[in-house]
Protein backbone atom coordinates (compact mmCIF):
# COMPACT_ATOMS: atom_id res chain seq x y z
CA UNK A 1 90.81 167.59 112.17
CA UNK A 2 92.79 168.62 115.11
CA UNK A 3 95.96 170.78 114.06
CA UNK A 4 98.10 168.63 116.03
CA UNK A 5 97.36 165.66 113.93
CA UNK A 6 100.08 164.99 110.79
CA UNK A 7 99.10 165.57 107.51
CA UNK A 8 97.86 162.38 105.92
CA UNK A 9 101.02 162.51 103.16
CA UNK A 10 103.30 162.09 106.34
CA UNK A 11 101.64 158.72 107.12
CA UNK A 12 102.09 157.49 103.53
CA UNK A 13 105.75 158.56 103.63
CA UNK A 14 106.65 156.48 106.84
CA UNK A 15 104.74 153.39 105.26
CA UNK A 16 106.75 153.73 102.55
CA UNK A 17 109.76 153.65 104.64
CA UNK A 18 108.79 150.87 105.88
CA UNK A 19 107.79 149.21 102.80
CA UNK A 20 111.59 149.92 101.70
CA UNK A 21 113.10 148.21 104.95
CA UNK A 22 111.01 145.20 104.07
CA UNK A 23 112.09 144.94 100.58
CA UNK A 24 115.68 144.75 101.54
CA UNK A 25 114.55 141.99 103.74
CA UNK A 26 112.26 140.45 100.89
CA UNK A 27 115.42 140.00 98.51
CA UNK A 28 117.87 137.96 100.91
CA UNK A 29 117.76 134.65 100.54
CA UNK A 30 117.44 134.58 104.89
CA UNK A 31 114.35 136.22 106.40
CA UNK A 32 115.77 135.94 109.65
CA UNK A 33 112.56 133.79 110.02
CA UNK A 34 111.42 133.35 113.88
CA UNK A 35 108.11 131.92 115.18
CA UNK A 36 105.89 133.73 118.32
CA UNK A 37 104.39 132.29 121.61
CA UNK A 38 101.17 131.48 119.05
CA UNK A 39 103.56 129.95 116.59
CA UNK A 40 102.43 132.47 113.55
CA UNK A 41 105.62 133.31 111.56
CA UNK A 42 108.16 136.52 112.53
CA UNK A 43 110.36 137.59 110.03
CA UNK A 44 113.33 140.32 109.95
CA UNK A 45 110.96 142.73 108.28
CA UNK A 46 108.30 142.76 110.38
CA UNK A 47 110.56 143.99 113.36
CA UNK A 48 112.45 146.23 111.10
CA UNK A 49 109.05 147.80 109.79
CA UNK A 50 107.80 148.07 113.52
CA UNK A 51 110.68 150.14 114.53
CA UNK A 52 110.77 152.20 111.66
CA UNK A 53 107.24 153.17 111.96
CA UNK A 54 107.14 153.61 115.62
CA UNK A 55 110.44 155.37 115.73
CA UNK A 56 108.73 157.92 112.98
CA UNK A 57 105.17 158.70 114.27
CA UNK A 58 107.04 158.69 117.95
CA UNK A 59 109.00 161.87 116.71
CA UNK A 60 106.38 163.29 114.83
CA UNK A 61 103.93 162.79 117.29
CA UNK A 62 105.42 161.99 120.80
CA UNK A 63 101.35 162.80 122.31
CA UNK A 64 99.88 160.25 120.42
CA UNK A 65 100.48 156.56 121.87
CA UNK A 66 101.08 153.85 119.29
CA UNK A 67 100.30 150.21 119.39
CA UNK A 68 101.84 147.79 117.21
CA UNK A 69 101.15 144.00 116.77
CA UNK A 70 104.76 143.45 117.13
CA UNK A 71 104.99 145.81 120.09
CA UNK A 72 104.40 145.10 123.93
CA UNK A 73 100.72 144.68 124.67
CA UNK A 74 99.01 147.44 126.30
CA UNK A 75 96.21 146.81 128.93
CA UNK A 76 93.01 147.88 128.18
CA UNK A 77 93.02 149.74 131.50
CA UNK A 78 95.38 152.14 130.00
CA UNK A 79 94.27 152.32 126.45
CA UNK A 80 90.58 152.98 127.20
CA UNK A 81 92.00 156.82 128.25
CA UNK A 82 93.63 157.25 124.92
CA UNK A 83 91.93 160.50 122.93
CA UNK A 84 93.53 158.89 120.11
CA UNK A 85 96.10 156.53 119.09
CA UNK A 86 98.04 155.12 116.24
CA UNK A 87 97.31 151.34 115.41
CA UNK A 88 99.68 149.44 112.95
CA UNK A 89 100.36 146.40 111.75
CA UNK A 90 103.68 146.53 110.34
CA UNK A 91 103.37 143.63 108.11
CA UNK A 92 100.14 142.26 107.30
CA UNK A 93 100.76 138.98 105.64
CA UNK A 94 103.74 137.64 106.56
CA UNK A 95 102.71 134.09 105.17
CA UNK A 96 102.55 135.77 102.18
CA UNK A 97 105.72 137.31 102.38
CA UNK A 98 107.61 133.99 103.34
CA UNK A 99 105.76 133.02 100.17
CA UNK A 100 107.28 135.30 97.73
CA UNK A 101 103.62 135.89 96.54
CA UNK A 102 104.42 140.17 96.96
CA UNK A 103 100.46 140.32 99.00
CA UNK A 104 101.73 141.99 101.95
CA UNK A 105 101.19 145.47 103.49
CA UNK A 106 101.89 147.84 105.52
CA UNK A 107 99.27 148.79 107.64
CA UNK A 108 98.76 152.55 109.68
CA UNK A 109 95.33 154.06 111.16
CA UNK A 110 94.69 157.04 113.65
CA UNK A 111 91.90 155.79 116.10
CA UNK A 112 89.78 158.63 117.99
CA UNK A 113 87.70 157.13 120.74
CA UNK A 114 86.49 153.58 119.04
CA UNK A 115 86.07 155.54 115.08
CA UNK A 116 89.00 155.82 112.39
CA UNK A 117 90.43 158.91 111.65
CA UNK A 118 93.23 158.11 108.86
CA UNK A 119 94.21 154.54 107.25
CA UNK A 120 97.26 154.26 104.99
CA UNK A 121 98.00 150.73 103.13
CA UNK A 122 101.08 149.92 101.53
CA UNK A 123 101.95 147.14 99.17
CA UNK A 124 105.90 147.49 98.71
CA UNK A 125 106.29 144.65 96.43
CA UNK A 126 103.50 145.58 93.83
CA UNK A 127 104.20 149.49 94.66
CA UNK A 128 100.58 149.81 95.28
CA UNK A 129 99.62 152.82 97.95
CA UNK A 130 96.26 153.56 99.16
CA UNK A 131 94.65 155.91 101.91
CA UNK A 132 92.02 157.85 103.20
CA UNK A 133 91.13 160.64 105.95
CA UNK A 134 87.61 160.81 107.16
CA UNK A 135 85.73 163.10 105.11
CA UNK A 136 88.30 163.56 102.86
CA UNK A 137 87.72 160.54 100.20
CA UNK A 138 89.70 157.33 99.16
CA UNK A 139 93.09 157.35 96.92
CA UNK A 140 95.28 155.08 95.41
CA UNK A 141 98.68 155.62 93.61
CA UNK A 142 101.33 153.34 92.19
CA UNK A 143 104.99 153.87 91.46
CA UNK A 144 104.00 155.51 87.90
CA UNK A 145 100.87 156.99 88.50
CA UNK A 146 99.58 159.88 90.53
CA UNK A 147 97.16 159.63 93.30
CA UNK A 148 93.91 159.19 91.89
CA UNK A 149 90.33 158.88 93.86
CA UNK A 150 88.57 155.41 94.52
CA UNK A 151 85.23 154.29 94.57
CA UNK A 152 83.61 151.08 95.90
CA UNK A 153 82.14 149.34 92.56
CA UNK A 154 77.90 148.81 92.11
CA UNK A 155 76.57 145.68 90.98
CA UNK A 156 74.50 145.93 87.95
CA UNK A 157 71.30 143.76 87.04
CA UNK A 158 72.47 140.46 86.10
CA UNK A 159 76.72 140.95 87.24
CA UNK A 160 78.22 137.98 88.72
CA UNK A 161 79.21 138.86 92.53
CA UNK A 162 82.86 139.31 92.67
CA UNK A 163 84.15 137.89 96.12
CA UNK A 164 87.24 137.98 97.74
CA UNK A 165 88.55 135.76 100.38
CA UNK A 166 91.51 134.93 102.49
CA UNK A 167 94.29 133.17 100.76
CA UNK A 168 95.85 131.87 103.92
CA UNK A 169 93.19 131.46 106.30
CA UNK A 170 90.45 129.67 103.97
CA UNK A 171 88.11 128.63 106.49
CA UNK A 172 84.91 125.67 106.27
CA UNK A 173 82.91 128.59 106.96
CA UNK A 174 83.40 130.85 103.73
CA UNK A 175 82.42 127.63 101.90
CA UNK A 176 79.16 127.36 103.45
CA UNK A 177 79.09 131.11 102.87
CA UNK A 178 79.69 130.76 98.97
CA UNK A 179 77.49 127.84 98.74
CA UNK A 180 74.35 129.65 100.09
CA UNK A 181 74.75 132.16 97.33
CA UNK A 182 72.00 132.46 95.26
CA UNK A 183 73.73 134.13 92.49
CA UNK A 184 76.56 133.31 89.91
CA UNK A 185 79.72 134.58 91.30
CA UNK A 186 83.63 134.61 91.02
CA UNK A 187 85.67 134.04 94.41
CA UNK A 188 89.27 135.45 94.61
CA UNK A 189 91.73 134.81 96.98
CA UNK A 190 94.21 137.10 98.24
CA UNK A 191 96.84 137.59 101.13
CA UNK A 192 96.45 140.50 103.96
CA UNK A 193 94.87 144.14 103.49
CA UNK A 194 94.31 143.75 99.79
CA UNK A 195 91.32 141.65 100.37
CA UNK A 196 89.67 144.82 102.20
CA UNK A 197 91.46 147.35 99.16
CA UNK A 198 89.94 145.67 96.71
CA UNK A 199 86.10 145.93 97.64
CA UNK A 200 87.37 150.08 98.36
CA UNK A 201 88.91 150.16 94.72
CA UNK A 202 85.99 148.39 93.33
CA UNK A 203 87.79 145.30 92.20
CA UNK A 204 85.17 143.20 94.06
CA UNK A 205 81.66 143.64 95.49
CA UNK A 206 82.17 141.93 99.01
CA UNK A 207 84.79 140.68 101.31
CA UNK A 208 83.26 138.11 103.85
CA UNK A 209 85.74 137.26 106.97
CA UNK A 210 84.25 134.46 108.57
CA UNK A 211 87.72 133.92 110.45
CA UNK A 212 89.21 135.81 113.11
CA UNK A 213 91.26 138.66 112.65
CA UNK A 214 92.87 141.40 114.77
CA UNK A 215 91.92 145.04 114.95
CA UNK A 216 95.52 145.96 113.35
CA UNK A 217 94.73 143.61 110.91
CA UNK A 218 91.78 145.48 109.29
CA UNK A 219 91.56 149.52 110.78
CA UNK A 220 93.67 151.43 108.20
CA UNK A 221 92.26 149.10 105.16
CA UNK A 222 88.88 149.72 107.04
CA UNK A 223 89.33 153.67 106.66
CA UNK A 224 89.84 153.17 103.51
CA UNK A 225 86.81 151.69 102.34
CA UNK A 226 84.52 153.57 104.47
CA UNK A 227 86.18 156.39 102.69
CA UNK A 228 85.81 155.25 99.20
CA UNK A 229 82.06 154.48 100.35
CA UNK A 230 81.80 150.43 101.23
CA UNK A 231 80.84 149.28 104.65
CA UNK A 232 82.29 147.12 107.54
CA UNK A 233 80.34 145.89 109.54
CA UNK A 234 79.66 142.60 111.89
CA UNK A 235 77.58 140.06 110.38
CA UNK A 236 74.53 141.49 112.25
CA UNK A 237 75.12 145.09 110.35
CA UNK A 238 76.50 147.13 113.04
CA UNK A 239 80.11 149.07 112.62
CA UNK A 240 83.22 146.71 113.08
CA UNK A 241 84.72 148.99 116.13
CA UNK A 242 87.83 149.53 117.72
CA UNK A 243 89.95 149.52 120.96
CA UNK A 244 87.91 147.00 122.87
CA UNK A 245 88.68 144.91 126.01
CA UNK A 246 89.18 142.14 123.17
CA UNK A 247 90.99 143.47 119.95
CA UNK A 248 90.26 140.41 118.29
CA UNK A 249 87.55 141.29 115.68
CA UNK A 250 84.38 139.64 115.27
CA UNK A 251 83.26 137.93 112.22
CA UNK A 252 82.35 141.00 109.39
CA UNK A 253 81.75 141.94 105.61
CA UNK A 254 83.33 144.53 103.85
CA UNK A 255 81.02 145.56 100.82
CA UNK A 256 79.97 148.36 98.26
CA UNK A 257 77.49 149.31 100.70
CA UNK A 258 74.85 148.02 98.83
CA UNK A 259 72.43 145.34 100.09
CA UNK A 260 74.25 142.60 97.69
CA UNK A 261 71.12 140.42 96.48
CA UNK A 262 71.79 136.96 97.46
CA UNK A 263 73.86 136.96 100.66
CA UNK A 264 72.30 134.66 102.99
CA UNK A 265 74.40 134.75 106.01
CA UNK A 266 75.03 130.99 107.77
């Protein structure tokens, strides 16, 4: 790693800044609640978390360019010369936070070239922390615990699959998904990052996204399970990638990086 990139703990302490700023939006009564050009939901916190994190990496960084979802889009023109850059998502799961359902996250990666370099999740409202450098291994901490390593879970003989799937953006397509397994298996449903946390932590076998998502969306959660050694890739097996013309994502699986026995794809 290059000597003029932060170390990793510097990350996790700006998403937990960030984290804080939304949890003084998450217990007003107002969310300052505002709706973009694509009419998805834009709250208070998001903005607050955006400037927050970009005022932080800015200083600590000022060589590194950062792009935010709730920043000014940057042409591909000029982000195909970046050497690296910083890709966030302030608040991943906004639905959910206008829910009051606590699945929301804060979302930071370091991109070099089209690979990930560093992904740091935060869950403010269920003080949940996870992140990873390449090369370095997976970790996870919570307000009373200390960091401790994570591992994507096997499937033994005869263990139902444990799935996890979008609780906001259920789509006709996971159906058909979970109706061409050939297996017994238990499908979860969960807001933002977490989905892609929980196949790193080992809480489920496979996360299929069969919807579209953005590359902020998934890159630090990505990092992570990579790190904790799952797999993303596109439904035809090769990597999930980043800074394209396009960053909206193709359709992908995060798993334990096994072959998981009785996946048919549709």
């Amino acid at each position: 790693m290059s000597s003029d990139i932060p170390e990793l703990e510097e990350i996790v302490t700006i998403a937990k800044e960030a984290g804080n700023a939304i949890m003084r939006v998450y217990e007003r009564e107002d969310f300052g609640e505002t709706e973009k050009a694509d009419h998805s939901p834009l709250t208070q916190a998001d903005m607050d978390a955006n400037r927050i994190i970009i005022e932080r990496l800015t200083a600590l960084t000022p060589d590194i360019p950062a792009l935010s979802e709730e920043s000014k889009s940057v042409p591909y023109e000029v982000r195909s010369k970046w050497d690296r850059y910083w890709l966030i998502d302030p608040l991943d799961g906004t639905k959910e936070f206008i829910r009051r359902n606590g699945e929301f996250t804060v979302n930071i990666a370091l991109i070099e070239g089209q690979n990930l370099v560093m992904g740091v999740v935060h869950a403010p409202a269920i003080n949940l922390t996870v992140y990873a450098e390449k090369g370095g291994g997976a970790f996870q901490e919570t307000m009373n615990s200390e960091p401790m390593s994570i591992k994507v879970r096997d499937r033994k003989e005869g263990e139902k699959l444990i799935v996890v799937a979008s609780r906001s953006h259920r789509t006709p397509e996971i159906d058909q998904f979970l109706e061409n397994l050939n297996s017994p298996y238990d499908c979860i449903s969960v807001g933002s990052s977490l989905k892609l946390i929980m196949v790193a932590n080992g809480s489920a076998h496979i996360y299929p996204r069969l919807g579209p998502t953005m590359e902020w969306d998934t890159a630090a959660a990505h990092c992570v399970v990579e790190s904790a050694g799952g797999k993303v890739t596109k439904l035809d097996g090769s990597d999930l990638t980043y800074n394209k013309p396009d960053m909206l994502n193709p359709f992908f699986l995060a798993t334990n990086g096994q072959s998981v026995a009785g996946v048919q794809l549709i």
